[in-house]
Protein backbone atom coordinates (compact mmCIF):
# COMPACT_ATOMS: atom_id res chain seq x y z
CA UNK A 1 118.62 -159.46 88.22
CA UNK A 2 118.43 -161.01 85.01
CA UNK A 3 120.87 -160.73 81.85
CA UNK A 4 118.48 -157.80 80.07
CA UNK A 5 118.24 -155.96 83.81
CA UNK A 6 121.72 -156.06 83.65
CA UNK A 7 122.32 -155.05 80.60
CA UNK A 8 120.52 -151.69 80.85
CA UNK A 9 121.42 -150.49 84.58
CA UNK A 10 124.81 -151.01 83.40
CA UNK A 11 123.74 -148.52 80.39
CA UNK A 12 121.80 -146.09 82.58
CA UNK A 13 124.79 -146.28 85.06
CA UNK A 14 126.81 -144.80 81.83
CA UNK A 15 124.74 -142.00 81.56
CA UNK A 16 122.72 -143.46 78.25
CA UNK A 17 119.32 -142.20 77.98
CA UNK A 18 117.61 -143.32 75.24
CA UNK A 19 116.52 -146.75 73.49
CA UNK A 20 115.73 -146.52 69.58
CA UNK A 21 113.46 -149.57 69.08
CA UNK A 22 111.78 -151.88 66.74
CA UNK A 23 111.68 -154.97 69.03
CA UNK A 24 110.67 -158.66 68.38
CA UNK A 25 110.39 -161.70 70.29
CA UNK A 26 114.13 -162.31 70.61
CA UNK A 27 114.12 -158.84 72.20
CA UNK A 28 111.39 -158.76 74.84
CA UNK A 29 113.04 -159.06 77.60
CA UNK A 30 114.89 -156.25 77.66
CA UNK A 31 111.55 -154.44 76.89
CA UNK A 32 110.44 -155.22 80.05
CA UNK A 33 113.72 -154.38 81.74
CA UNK A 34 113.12 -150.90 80.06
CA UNK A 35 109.65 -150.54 82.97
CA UNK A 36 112.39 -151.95 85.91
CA UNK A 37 115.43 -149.87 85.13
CA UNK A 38 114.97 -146.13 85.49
CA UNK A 39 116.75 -143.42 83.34
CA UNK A 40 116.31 -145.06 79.87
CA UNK A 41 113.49 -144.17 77.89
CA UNK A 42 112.12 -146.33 75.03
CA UNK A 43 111.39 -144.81 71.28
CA UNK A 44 109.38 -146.96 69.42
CA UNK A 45 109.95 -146.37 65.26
CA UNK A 46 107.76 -148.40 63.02
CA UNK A 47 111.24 -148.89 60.94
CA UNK A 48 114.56 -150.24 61.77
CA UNK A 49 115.84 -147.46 59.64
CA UNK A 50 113.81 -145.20 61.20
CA UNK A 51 115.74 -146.11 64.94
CA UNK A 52 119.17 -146.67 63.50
CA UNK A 53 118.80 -142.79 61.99
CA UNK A 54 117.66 -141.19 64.94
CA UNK A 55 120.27 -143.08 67.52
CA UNK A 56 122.56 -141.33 64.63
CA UNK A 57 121.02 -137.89 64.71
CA UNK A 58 120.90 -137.88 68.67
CA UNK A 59 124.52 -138.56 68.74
CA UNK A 60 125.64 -136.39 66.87
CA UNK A 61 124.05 -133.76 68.54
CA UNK A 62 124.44 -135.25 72.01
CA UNK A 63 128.24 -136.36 71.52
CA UNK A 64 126.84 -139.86 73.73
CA UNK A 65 125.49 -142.95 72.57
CA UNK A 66 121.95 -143.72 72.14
CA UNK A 67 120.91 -147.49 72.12
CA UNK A 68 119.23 -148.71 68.83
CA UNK A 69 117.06 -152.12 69.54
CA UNK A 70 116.79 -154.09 66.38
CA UNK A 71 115.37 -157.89 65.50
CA UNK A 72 117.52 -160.60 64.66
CA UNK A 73 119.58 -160.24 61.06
CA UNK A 74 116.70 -159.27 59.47
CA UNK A 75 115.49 -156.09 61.89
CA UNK A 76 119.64 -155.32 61.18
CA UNK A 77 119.71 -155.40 57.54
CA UNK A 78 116.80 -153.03 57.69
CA UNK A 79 118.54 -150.61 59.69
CA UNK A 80 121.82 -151.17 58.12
CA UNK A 81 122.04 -148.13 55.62
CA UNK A 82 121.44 -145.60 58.24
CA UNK A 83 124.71 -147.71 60.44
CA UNK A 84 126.85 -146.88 57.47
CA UNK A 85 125.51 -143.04 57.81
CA UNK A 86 126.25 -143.12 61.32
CA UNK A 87 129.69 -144.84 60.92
CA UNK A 88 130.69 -142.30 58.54
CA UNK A 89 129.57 -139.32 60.01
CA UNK A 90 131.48 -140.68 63.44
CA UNK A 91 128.79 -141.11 65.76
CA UNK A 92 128.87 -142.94 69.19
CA UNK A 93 125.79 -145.47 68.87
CA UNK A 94 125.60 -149.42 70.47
CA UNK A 95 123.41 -151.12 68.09
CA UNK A 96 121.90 -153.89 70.07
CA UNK A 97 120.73 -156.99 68.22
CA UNK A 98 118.65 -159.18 69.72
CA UNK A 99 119.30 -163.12 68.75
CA UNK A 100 117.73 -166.89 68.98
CA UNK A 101 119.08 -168.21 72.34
CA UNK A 102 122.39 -169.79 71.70
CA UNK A 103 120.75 -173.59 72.03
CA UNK A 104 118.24 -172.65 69.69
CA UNK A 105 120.50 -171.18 65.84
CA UNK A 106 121.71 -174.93 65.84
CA UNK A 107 118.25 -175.96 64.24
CA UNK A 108 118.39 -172.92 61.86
CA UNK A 109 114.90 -171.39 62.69
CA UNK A 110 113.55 -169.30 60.07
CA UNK A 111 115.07 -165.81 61.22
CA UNK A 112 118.52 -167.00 61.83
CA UNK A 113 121.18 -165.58 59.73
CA UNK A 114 125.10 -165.73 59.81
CA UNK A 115 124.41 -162.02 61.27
CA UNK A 116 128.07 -161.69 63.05
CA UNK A 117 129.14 -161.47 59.12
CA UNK A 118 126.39 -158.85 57.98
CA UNK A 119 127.39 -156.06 60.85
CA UNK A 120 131.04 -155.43 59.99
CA UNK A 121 130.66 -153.84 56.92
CA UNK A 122 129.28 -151.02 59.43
CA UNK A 123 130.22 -151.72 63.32
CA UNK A 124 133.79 -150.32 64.63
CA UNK A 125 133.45 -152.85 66.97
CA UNK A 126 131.15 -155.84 67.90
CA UNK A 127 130.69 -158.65 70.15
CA UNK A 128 128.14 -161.55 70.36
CA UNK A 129 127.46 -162.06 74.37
CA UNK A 130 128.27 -165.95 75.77
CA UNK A 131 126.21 -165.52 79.05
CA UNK A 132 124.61 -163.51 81.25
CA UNK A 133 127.27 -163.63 83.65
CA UNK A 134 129.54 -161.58 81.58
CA UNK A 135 126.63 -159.38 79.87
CA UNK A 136 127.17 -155.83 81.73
CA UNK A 137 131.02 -156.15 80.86
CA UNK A 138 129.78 -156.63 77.11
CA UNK A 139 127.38 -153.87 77.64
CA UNK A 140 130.47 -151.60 78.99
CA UNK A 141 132.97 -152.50 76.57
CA UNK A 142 130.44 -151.40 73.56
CA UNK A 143 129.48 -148.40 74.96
CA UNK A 144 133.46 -147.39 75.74
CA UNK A 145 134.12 -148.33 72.16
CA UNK A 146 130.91 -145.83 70.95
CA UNK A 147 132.61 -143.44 72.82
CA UNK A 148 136.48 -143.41 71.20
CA UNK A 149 136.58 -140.05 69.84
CA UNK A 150 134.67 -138.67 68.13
CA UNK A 151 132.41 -141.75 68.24
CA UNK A 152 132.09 -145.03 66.80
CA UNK A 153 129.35 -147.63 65.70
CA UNK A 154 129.78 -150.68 68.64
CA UNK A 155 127.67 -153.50 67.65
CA UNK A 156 126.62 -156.21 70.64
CA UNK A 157 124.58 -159.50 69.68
CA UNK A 158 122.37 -160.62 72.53
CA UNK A 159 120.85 -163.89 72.65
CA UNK A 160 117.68 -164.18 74.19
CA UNK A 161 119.11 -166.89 77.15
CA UNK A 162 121.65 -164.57 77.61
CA UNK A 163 118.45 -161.61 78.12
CA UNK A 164 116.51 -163.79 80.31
CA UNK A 165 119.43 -165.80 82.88
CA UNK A 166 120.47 -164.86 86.36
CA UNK A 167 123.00 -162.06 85.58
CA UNK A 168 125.56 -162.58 88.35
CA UNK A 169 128.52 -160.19 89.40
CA UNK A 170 128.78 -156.72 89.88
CA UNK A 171 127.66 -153.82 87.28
CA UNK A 172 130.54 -152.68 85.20
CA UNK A 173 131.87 -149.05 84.35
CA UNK A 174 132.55 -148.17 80.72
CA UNK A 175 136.10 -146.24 81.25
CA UNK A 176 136.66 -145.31 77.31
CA UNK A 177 139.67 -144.07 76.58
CA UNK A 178 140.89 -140.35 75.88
CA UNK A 179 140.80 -138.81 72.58
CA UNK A 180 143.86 -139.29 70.79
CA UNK A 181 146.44 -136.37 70.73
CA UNK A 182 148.43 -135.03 67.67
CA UNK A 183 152.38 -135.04 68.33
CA UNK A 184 154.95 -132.06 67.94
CA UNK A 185 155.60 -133.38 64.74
CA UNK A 186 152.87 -133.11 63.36
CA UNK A 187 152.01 -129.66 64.38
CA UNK A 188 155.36 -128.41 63.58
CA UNK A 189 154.91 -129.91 59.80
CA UNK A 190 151.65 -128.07 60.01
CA UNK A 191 153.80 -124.49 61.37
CA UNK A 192 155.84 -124.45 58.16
CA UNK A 193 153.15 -125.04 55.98
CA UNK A 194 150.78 -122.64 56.95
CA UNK A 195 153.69 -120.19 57.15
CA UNK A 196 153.27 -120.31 53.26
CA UNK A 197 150.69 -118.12 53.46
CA UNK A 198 147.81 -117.81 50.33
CA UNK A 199 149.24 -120.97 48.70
CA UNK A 200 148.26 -123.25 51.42
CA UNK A 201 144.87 -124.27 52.25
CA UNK A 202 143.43 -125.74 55.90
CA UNK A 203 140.75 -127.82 55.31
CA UNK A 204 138.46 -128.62 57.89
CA UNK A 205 136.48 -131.93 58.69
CA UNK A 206 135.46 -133.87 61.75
CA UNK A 207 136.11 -132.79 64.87
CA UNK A 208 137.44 -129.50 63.19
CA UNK A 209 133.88 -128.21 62.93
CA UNK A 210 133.41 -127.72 66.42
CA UNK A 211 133.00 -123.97 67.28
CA UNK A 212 136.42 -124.05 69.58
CA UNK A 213 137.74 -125.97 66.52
CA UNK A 214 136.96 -123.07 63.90
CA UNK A 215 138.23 -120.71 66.23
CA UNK A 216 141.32 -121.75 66.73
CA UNK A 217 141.77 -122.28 62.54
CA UNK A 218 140.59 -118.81 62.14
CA UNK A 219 143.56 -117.74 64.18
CA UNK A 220 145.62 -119.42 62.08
CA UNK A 221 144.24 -118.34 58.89
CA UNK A 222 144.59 -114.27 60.47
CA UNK A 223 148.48 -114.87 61.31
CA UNK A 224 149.27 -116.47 57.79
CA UNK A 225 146.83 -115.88 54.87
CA UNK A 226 146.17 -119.20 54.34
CA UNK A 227 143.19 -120.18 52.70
CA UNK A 228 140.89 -122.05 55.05
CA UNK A 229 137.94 -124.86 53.38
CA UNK A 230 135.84 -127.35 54.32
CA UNK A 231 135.24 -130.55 53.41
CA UNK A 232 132.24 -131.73 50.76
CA UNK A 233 130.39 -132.88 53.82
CA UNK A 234 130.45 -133.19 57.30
CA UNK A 235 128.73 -134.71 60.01
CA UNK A 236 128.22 -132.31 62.53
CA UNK A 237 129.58 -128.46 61.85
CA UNK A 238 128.50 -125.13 63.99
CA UNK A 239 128.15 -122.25 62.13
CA UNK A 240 127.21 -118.56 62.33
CA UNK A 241 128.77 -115.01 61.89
CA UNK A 242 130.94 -115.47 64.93
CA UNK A 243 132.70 -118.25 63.18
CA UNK A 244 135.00 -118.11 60.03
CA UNK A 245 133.20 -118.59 56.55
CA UNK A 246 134.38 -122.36 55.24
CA UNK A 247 133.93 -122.91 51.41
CA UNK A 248 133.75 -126.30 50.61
CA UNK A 249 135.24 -128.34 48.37
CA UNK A 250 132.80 -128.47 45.40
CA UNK A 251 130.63 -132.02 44.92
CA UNK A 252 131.66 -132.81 41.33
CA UNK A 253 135.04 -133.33 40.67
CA UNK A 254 135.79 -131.08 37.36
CA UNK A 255 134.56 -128.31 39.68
CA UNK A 256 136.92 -129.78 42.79
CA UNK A 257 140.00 -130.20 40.71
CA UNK A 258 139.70 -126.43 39.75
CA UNK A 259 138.92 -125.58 43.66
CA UNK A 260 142.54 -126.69 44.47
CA UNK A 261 144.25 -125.04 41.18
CA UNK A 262 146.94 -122.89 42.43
CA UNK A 263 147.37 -124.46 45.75
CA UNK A 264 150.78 -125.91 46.76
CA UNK A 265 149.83 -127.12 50.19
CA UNK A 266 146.88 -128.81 51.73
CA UNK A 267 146.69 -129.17 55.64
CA UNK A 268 144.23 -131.44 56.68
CA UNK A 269 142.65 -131.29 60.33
CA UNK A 270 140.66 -133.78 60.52
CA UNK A 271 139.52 -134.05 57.34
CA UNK A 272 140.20 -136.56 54.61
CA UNK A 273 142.03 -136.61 52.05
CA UNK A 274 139.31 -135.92 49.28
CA UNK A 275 138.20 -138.44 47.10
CA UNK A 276 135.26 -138.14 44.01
CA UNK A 277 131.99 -139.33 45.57
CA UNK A 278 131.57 -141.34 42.12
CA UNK A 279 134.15 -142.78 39.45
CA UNK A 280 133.67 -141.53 36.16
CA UNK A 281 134.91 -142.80 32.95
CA UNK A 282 138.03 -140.93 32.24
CA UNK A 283 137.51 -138.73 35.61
CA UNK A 284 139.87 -138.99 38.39
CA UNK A 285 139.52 -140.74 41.71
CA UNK A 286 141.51 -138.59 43.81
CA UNK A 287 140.65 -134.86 43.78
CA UNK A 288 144.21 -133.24 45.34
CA UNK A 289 146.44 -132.80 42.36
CA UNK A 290 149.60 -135.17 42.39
CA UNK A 291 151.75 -131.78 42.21
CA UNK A 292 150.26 -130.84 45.53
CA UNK A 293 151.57 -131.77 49.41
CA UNK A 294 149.37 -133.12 51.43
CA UNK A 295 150.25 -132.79 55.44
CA UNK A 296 148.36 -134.31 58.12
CA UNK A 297 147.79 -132.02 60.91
CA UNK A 298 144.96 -134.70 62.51
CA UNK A 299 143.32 -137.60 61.65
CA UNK A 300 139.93 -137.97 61.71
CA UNK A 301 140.18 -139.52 64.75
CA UNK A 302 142.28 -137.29 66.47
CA UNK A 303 140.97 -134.41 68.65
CA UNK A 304 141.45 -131.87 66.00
CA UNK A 305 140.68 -129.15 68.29
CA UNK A 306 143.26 -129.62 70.38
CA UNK A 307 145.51 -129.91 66.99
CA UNK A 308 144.61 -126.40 65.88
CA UNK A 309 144.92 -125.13 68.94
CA UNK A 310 148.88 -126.25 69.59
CA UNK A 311 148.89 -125.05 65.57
CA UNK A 312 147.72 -121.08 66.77
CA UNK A 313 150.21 -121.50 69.45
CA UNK A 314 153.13 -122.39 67.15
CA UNK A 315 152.60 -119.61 64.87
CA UNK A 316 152.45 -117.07 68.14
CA UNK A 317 148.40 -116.52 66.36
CA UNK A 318 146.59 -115.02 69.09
CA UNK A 319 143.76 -112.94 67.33
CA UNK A 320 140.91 -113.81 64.93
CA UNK A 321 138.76 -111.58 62.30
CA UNK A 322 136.05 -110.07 64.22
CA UNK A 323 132.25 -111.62 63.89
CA UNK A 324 129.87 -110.35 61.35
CA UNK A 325 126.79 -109.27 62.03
CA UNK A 326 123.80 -111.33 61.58
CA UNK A 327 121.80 -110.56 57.65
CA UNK A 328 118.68 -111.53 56.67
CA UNK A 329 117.71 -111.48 53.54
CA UNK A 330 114.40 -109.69 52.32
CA UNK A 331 111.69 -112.79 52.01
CA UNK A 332 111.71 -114.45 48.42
CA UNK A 333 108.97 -114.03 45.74
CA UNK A 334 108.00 -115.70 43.04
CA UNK A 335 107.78 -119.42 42.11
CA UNK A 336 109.69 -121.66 44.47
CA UNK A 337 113.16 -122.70 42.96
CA UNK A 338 116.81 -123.39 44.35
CA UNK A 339 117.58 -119.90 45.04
CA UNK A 340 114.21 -118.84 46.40
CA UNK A 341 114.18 -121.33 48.63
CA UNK A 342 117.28 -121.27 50.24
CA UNK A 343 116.21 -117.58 50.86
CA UNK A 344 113.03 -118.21 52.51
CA UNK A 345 114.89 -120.03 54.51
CA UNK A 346 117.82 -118.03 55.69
CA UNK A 347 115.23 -115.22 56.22
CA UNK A 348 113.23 -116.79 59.00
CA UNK A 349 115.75 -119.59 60.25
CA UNK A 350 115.89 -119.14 64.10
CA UNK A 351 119.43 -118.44 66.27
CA UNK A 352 120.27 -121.83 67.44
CA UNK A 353 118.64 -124.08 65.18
CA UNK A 354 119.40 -127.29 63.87
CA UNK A 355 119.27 -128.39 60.44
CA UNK A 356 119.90 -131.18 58.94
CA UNK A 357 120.10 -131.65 54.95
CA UNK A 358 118.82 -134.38 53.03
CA UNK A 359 117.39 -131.61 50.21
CA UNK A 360 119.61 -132.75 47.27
CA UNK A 361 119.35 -130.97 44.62
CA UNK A 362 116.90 -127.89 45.05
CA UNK A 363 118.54 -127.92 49.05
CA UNK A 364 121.82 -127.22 47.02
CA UNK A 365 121.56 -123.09 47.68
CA UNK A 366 121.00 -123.64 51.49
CA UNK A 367 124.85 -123.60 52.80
CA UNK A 368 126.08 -120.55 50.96
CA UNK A 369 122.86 -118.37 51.89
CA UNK A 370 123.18 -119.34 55.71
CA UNK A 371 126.83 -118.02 55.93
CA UNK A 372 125.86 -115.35 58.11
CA UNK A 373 122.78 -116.41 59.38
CA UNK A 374 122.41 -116.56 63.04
CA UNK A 375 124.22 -119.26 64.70
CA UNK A 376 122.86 -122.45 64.00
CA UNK A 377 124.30 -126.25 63.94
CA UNK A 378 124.82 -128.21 60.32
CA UNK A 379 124.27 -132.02 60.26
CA UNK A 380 124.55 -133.87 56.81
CA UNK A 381 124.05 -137.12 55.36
CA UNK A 382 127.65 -137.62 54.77
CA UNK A 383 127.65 -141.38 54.31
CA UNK A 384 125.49 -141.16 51.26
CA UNK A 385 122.74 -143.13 51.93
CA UNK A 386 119.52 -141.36 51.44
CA UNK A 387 116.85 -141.79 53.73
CA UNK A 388 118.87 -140.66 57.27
CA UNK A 389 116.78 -137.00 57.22
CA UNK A 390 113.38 -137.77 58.49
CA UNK A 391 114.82 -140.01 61.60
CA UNK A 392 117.91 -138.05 62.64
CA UNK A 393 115.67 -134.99 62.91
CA UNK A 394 113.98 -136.85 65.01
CA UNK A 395 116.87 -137.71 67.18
CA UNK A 396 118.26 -134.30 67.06
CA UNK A 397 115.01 -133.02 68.42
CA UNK A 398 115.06 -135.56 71.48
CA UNK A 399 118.74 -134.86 71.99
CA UNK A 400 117.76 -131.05 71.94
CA UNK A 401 114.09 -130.58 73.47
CA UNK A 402 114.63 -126.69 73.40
CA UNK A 403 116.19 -126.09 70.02
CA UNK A 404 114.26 -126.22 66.71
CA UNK A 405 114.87 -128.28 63.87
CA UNK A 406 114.87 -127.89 60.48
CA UNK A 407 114.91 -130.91 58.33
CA UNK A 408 115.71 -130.17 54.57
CA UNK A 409 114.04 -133.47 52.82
CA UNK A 410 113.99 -134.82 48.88
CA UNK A 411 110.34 -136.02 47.78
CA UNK A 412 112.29 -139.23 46.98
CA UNK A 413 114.70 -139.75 49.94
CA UNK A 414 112.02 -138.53 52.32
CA UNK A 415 109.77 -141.93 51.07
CA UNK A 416 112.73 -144.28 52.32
CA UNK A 417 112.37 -143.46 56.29
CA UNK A 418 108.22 -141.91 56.07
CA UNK A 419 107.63 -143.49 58.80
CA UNK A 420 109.84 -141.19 60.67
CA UNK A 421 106.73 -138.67 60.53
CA UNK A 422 104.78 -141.28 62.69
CA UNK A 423 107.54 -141.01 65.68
CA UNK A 424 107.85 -137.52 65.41
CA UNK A 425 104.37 -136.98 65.97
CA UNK A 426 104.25 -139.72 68.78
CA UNK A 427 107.23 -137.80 70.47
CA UNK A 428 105.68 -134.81 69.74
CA UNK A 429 108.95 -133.40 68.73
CA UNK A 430 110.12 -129.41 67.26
CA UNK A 431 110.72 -130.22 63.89
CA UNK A 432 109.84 -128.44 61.33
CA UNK A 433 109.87 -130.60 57.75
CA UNK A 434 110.44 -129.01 54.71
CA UNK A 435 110.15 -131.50 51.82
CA UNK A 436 111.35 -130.35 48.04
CA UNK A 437 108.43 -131.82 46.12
CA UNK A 438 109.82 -131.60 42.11
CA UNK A 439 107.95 -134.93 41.35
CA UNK A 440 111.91 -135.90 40.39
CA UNK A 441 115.08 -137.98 40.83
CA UNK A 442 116.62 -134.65 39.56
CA UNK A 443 120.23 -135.97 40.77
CA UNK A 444 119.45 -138.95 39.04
CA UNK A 445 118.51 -137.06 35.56
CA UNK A 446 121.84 -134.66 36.57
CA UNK A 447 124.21 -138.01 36.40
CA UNK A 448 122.40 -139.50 33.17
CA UNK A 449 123.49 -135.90 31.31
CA UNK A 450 126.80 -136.05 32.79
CA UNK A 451 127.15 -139.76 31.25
CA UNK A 452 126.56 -138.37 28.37
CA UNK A 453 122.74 -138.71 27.57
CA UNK A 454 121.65 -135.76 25.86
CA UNK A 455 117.92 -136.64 25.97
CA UNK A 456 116.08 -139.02 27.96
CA UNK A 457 114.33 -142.08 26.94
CA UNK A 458 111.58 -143.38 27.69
CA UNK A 459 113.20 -146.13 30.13
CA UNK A 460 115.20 -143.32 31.62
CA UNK A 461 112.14 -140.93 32.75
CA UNK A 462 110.14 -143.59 34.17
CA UNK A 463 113.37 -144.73 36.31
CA UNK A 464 113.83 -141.12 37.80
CA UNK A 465 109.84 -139.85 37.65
CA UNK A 466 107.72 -139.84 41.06
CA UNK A 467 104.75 -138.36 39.07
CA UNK A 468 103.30 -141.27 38.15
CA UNK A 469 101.09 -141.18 41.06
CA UNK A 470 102.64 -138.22 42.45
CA UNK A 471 103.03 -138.43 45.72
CA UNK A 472 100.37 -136.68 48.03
CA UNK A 473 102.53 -135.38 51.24
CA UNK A 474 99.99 -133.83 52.65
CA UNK A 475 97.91 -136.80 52.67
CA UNK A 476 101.18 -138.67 54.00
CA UNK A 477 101.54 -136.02 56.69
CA UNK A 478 97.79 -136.16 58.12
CA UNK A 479 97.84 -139.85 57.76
CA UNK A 480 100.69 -139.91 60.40
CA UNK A 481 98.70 -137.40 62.90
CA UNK A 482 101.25 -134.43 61.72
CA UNK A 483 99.51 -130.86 60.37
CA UNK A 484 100.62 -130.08 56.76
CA UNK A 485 100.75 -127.34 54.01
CA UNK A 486 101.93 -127.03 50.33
CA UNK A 487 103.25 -123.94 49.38
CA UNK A 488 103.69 -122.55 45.52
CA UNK A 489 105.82 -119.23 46.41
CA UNK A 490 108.68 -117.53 48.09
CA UNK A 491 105.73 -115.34 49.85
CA UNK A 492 104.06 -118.75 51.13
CA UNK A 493 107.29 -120.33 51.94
CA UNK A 494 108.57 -117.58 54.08
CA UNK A 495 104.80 -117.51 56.15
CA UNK A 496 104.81 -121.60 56.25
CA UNK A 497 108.15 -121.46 57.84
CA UNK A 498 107.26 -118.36 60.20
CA UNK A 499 104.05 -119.98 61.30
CA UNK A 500 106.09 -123.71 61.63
CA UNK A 501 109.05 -122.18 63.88
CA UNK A 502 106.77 -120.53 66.33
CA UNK A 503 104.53 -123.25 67.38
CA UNK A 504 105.21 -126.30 69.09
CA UNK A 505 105.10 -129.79 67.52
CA UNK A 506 105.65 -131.45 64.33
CA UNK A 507 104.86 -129.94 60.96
CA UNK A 508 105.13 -130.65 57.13
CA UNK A 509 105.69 -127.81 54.58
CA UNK A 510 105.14 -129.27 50.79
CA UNK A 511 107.25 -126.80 48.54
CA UNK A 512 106.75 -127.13 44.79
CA UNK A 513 109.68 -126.85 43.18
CA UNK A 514 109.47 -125.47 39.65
CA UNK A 515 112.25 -126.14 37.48
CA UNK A 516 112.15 -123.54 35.50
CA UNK A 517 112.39 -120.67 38.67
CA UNK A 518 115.74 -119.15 40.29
């Protein structure tokens, strides 16, 4: 068995599944090993970013780690936005790099890099292998370190002697260790603050969002009145009328500093505490007002489920409000806008769905018109880095063959990963992809008004247009094998979506945004 045959039955041993690849030379043998070691199946993406996004989406959905295959520093740096995505949104991935055999990055070939340096700024934990002898307990160590709750980005650099030498000694057993418990401490500090009542606020985040999580806060919220949030963004949350409605803190901070005005107390499980996405000049960094307490319940890499639940049985909280029922709105008309769309949308979404948002700006009405939609599971882009919606759907939709997925896309974040749309048609994948086309950077144009530019110059427009070509998704679509439609209204949005959640397979809705509409 050589080093790359070793390397993979010790990951199929560990109960991984799937490879996310864009392989090169330095790679290849452990593409072969893929046809000699059952129980890991290869996904080719045509993008590094493309693989990194969908090991991220499949994570977070599966709670295990995917492998991503990448090539050399180069195939890395590619992929490397999507990493930070993942490493933010606490996801349990092994990014696998493939590298010149250690005789050979003496001579500096052309694809060599210092690429130890370039993966910290997004790996929890890496390792370059020595040999081949010692490969499978590389192999297990990154895949225990993916797993630390609630997941981590483990980088391991393979060199391609290490891929292709005898691999001697026995396969290895990840053993990762348990998630991290909260002390008494902690959850008494919690008891008395809660105890305040309307004054305090619980705010949510990480492993909070899990159903068992929100359960157990909703409890807490019935006993004492205290006002229970969200975070800006999360990673993974589940929501539905059988869980407790979770405001969140508002994306721009004038709006956020008002959003804690007459707090006292903030409890945070799980979550951070919140900081502005952006500096502005004479804004504030932090969003929590001095004047307020902060108390940690759990850290974000604490099991805040078991946190909330030793909170609910401090306070003696046994019951929570009942569920809602499930309401659909009556479908939209008119010309497509924020409003109408996020309508559409919460009129034909299917119970146990998946969406993930990457809409910006005209997905902004989604959240709040899904609070009592059926149950359905939120995933975000809460790293910032645009172009994760495309892949992770993907991902999602392999980690989940019988749910559908709903990916909520930007015309200009959707062009960073497009090639995602190629994979999902290979894997022939549920995903239905709606893509916001307003021919705009509208964030963009949002943040030049908020600096203070009252009207655009020329400079300015053509650095936030896309209709200069416009871009022709349907075109795109078909290109990539994948059927397509552009839609105008609320009417044709509602049908698109109707006709895309029933069948099977990849699809493409176009919505024109107008502006000027609701």
């Amino acid at each position: 068995m050589n080093g790359a045959q070793a390397m993979l039955r010790t990951a199929s041993n560990a109960g991984v599944e799937v490879c996310f690849a864009n392989p090169g030379t330095s790679e290849i043998h452990l593409v072969a090993a893929l046809d000699e070691i059952p129980g890991v199946r290869g996904v080719l993406a045509q993008f590094e970013g493309v693989a990194t996004g969908a090991a991220d989406g499949y994570g977070r959905m599966t709670g295990k780690p995917a492998l991503t295959l990448v090539h050399l520093g180069p195939g890395f740096a590619n992929g490397f936005a999507n990493l930070h995505n993942a490493r933010r949104g606490r996801t349990p991935l092994v990014n696998v790099i493939g590298h010149h055999p250690t005789w050979h990055r003496n001579y500096d070939p052309p694809l060599n890099t210092e690429v130890e340096s370039l993966v910290r700024a997004v790996s929890d934990w890496q390792r370059t292998s020595a040999s081949a002898e010692h490969i499978s307990r590389d192999m297990a160590d990154a895949i225990a370190a993916a797993r630390r709750h609630p997941g981590q980005v483990a980088t391991l650099i393979v060199p391609t002697d290490c891929q292709w030498n005898e691999a001697y000694g026995p396969i290895v057993e990840p053993t990762p260790p348990p998630a991290a418990l909260v002390g008494p401490e902690a959850v008494e500090r919690a008891r008395i603050a809660t105890s305040k009542g309307e004054r305090t606020m619980l705010m949510l985040g990480s492993s909070g969002f899990t159903e068992a999580a929100q359960r157990e806060a909703a409890k807490v919220q019935a006993k004492t009145g205290c006002r229970l949030t969200a975070e800006t963004f999360c990673g993974r949350m589940e929501r539905g009328p059988h869980l407790p409605l979770l405001p969140r803190v508002p994306y721009f901070p004038e709006q956020a500093v008002e959003f804690f005005h007459g707090v006292d107390t903030v409890v945070l499980a799980g979550a951070l505490d919140p900081v502005a996405f952006f500096g502005y000049e004479g804004g504030v960094s932090r969003l929590i007002p001095e004047s307020t307490e902060v108390v940690v319940l759990s850290h974000p890499t604490e099991d805040s489920g078991h946190a909330l639940r030793e909170l609910a049985g401090a306070l003696g909280a046994k019951g929570a409000p009942p569920a809602r029922s499930v309401e659909r709105p009556p479908a939209p008309t008119g010309p497509i806008g924020v409003r109408v769309a996020a309508q559409a949308i919460a009129a034909t979404l299917p119970e146990q769905a998946i969406v993930m948002d990457e809409g910006i700006t005209a997905g902004a009405g989604f959240y709040p018109a899904t609070m009592n939609a059926p149950a359905h599971t939120y995933l975000q882009e809460n790293g910032g880095a645009i172009g994760m919606g495309l892949p992770a759907s993907l991902g999602a939709a392999i980690a989940c063959p019988d749910r559908k997925v709903l990916n909520l896309e930007g015309d200009g974040s959707g062009l960073y990963t497009i090639q995602a749309l190629w994979s999902q048609v290979r894997e022939g994948v549920d995903v239905v992809n709606l893509v916001f086309a307003n021919d705009v950077y509208r964030i963009l144009q949002v943040e030049l008004h908020r600096a203070g530019v009252e009207e655009l110059g020329p400079q300015s427009v053509n650095l936030t247009d896309l209709s200069g070509p416009r871009v022709e998704w349907l075109d795109l679509a078909r290109g990539f094998g994948m059927p397509a439609v552009q839609v105008r209204t609320g009417e044709e949005l509602t049908e698109a979506l109707e006709r895309g959640f029933a069948e099977p397979g990849p699809c493409l809705i176009e919505a024109m945004v107008d502006d000027r509409a609701s």
